[in-house]
N, C-alpha and C. Protein backbone atom coordinates (compact mmCIF):
# COMPACT_ATOMS: atom_id res chain seq x y z
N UNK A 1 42.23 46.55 5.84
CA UNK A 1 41.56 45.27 5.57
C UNK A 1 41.89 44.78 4.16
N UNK A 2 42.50 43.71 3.81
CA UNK A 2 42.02 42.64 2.83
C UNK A 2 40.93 42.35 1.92
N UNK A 3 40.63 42.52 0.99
CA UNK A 3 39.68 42.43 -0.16
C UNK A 3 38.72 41.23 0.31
N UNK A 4 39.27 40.17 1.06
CA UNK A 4 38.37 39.02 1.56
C UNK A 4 38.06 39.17 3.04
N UNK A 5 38.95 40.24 3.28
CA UNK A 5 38.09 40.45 5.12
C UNK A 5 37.07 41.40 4.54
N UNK A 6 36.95 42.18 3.61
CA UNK A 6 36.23 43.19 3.32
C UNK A 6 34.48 42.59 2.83
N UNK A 7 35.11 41.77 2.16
CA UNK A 7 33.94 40.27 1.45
C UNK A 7 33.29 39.50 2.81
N UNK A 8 33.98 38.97 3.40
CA UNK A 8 33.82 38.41 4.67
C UNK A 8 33.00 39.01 5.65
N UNK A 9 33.54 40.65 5.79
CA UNK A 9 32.13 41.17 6.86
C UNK A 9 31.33 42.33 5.87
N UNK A 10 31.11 41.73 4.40
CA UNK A 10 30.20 42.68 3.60
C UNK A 10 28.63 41.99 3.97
N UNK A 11 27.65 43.07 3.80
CA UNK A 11 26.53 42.81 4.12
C UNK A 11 26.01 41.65 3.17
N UNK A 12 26.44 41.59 2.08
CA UNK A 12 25.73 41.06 0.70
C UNK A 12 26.07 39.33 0.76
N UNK A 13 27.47 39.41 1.71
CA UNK A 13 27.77 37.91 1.95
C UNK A 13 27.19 37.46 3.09
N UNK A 14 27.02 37.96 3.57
CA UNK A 14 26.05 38.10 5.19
C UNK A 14 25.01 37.38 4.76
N UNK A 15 24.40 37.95 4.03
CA UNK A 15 22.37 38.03 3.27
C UNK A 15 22.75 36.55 2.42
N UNK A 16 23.94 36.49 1.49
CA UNK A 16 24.17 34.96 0.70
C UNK A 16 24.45 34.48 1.59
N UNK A 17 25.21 34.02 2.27
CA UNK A 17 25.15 32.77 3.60
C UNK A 17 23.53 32.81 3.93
N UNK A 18 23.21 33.67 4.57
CA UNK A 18 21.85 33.49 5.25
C UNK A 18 21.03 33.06 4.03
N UNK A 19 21.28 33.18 2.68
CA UNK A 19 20.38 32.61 1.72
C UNK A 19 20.35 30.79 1.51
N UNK A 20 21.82 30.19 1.59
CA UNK A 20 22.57 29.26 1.61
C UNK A 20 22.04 28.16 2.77
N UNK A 21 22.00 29.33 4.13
CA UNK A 21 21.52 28.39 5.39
C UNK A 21 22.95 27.61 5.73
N UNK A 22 22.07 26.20 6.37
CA UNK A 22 23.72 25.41 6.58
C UNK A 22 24.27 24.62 5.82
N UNK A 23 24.24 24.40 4.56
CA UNK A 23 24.96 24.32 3.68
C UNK A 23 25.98 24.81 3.24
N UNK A 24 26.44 26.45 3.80
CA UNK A 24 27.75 27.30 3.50
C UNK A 24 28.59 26.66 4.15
N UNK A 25 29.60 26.83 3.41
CA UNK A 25 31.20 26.41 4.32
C UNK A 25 31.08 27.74 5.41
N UNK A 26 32.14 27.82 5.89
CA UNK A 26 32.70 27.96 7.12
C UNK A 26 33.52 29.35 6.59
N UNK A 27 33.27 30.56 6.92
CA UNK A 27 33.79 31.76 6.32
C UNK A 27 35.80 31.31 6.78
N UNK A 28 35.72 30.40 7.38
CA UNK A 28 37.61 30.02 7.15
C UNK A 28 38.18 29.37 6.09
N UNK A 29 36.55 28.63 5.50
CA UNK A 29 36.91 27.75 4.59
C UNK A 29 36.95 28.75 3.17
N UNK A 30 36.16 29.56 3.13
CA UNK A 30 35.54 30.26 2.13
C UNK A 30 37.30 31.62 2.01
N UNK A 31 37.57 31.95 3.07
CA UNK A 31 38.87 32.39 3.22
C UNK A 31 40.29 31.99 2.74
N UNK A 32 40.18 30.30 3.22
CA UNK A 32 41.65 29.91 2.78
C UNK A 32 41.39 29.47 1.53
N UNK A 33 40.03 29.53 0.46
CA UNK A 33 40.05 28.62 -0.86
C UNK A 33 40.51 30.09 -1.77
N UNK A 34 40.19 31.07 -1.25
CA UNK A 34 40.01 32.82 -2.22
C UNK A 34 41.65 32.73 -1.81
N UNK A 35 42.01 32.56 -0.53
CA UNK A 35 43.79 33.11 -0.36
C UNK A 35 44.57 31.91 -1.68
N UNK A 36 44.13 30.64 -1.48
CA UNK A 36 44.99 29.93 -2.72
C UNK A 36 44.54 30.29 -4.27
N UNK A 37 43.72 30.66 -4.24
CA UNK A 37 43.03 31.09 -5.38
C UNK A 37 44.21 32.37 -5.90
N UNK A 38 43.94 33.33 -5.13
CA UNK A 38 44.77 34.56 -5.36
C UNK A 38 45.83 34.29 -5.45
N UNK A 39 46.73 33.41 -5.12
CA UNK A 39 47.96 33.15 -4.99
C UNK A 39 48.57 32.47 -6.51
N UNK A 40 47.14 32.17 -6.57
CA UNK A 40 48.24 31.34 -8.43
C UNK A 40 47.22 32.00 -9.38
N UNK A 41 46.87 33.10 -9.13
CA UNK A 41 46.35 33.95 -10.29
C UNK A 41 44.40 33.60 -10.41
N UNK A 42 44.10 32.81 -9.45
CA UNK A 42 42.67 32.68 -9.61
C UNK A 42 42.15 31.90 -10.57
N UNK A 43 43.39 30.90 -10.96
CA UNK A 43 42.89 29.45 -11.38
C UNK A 43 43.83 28.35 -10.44
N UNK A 44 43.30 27.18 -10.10
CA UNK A 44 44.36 26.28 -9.66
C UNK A 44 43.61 24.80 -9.78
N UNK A 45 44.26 23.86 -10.00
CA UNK A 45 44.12 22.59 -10.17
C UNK A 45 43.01 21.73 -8.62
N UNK A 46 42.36 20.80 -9.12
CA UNK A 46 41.34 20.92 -8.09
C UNK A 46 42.31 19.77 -6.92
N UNK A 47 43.23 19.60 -7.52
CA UNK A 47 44.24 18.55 -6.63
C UNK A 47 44.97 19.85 -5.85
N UNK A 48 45.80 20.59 -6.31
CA UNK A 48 46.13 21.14 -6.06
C UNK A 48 45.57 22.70 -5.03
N UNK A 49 44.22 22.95 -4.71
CA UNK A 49 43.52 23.17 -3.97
C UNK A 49 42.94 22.14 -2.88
N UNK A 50 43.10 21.10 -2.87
CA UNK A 50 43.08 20.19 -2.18
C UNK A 50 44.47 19.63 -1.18
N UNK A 51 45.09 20.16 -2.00
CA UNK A 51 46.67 20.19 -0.78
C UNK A 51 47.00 21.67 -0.32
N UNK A 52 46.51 22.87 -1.06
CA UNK A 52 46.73 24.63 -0.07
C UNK A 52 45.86 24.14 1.12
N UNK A 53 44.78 23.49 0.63
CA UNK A 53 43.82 23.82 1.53
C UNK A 53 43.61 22.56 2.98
N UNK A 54 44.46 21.56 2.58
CA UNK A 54 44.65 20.18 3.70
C UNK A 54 43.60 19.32 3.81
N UNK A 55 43.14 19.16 2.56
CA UNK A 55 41.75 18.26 2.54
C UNK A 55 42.13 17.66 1.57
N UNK A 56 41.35 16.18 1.98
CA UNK A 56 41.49 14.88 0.78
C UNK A 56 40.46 16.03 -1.09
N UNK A 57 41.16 15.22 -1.86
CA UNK A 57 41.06 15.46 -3.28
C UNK A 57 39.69 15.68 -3.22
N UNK A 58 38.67 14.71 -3.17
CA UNK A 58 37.51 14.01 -3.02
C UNK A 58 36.98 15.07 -2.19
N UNK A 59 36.78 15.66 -1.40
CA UNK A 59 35.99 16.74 -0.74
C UNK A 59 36.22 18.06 -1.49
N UNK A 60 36.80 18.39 -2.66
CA UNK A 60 37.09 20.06 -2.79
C UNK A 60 35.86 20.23 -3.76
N UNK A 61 35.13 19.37 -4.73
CA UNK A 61 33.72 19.28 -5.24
C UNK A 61 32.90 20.13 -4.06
N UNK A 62 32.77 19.09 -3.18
CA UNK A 62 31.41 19.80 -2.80
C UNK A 62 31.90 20.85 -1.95
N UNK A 63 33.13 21.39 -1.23
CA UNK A 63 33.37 22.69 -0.92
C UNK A 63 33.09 23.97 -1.99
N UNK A 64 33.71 23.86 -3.27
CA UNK A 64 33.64 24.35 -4.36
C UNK A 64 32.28 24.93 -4.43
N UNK A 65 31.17 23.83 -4.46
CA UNK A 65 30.10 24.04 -5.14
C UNK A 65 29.37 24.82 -3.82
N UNK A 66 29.52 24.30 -2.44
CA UNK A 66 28.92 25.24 -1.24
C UNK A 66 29.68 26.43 -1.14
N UNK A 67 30.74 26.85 -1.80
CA UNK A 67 31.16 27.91 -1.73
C UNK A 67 30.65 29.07 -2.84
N UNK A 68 30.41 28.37 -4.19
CA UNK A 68 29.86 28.81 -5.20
C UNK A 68 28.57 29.32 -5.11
N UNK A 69 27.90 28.56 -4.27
CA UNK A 69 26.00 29.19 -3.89
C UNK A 69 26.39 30.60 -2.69
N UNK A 70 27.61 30.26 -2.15
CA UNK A 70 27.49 31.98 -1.50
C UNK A 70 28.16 33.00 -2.44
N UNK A 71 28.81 32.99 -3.31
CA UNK A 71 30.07 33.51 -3.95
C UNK A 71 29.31 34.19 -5.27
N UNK A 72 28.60 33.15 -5.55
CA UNK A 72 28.19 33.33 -7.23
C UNK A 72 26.71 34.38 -6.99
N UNK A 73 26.57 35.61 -6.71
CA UNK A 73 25.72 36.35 -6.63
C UNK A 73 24.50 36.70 -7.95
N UNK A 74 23.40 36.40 -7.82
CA UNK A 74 22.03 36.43 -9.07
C UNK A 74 22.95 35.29 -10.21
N UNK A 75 23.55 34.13 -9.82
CA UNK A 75 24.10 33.52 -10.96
C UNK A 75 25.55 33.92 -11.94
N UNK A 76 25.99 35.23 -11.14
CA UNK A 76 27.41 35.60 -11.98
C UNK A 76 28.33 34.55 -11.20
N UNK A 77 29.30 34.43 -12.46
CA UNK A 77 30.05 33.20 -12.20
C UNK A 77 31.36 33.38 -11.85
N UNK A 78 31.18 34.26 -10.47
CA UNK A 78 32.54 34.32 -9.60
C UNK A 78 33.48 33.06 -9.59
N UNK A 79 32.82 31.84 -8.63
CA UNK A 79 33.73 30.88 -8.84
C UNK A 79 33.07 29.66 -9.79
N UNK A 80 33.75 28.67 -10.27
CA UNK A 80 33.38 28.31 -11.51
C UNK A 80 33.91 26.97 -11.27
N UNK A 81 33.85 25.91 -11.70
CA UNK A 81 34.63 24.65 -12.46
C UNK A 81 34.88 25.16 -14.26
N UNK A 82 36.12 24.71 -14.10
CA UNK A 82 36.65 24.55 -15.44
C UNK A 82 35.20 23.24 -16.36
N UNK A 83 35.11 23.98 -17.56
CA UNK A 83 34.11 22.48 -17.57
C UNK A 83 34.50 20.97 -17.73
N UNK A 84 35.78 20.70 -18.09
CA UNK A 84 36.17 19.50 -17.75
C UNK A 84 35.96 19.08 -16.05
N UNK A 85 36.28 20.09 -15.11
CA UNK A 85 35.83 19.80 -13.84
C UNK A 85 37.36 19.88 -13.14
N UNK A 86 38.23 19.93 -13.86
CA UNK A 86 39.10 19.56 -13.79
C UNK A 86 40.34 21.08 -12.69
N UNK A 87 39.28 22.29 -12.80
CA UNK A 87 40.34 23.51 -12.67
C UNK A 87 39.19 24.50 -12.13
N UNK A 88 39.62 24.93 -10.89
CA UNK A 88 38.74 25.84 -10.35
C UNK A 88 39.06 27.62 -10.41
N UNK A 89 38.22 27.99 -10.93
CA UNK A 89 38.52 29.45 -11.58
C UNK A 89 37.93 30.46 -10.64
N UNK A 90 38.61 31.66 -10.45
CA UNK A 90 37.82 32.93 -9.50
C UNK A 90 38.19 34.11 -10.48
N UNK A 91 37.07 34.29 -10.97
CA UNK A 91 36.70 35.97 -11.27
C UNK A 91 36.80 37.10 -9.79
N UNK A 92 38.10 37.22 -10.09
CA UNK A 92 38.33 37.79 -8.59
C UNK A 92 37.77 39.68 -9.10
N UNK A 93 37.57 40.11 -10.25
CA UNK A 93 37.78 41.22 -10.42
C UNK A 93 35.34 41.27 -10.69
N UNK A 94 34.98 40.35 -10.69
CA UNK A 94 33.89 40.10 -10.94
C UNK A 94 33.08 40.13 -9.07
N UNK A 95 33.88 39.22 -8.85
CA UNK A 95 33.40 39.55 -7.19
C UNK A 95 33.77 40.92 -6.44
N UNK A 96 34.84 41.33 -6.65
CA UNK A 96 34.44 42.59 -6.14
C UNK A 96 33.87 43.78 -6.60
N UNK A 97 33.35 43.73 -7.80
CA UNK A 97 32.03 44.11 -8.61
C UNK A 97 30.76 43.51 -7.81
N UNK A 98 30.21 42.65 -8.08
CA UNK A 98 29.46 41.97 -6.83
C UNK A 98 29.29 42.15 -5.52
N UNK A 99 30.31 42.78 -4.65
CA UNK A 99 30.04 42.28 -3.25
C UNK A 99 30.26 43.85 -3.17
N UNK A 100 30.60 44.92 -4.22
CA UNK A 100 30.67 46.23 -4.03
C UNK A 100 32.37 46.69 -3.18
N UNK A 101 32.88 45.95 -3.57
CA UNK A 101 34.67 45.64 -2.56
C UNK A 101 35.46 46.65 -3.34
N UNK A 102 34.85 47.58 -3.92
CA UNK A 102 36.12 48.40 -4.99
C UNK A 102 37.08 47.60 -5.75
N UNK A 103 37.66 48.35 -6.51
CA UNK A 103 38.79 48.11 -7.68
C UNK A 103 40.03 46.96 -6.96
N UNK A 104 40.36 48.03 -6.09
CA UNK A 104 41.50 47.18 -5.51
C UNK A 104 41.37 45.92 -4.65
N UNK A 105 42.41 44.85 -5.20
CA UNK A 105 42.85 43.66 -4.77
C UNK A 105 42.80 43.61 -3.45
């Protein structure tokens, strides 16, 4: 398994979705934003997450931020906006501290 299939059927993301309700994205959505994420080092441009991911510019805000209320566990700041707003960041080594996913990637 994958560090995000591992995240994906961990209990702790289980319990944050169910905290979230229906407001969470869609564990495909929450999947393909961590795979582009990982892919350019766990920062990427919010335009540019908006074309990995095949969605207009204008929707990756509020994916971001519904992804952030399952992601961001007691307030650690797994995923983040750059504060210009401008650059979306993953503490990829912070979440799997968090979700208990071990060391490895």
């Amino acid at each position: 398994k994958t560090w995000i299939e591992r995240l994906i059927s961990s209990q702790t993301y289980a319990a944050q979705r169910r905290l979230v309700g229906r407001g969470a994205p869609t564990d495909d959505a929450v999947k393909n934003m961590l795979l582009a994420l990982e892919s350019r080092g766990g920062r990427l441009a919010r335009a540019g997450l908006a074309q990995a991911l095949g969605i207009p510019a204008f929707r990756v805000g509020g994916l971001v931020n519904a992804a952030r209320r399952v992601l961001n566990v007691d307030q650690a700041q797994v995923l983040s906006l750059e504060p210009s707003g401008d650059e979306v960041i993953l503490d990829a080594r912070l979440l799997r501290l968090q979700f208990e996913l071990g060391e490895e990637p």
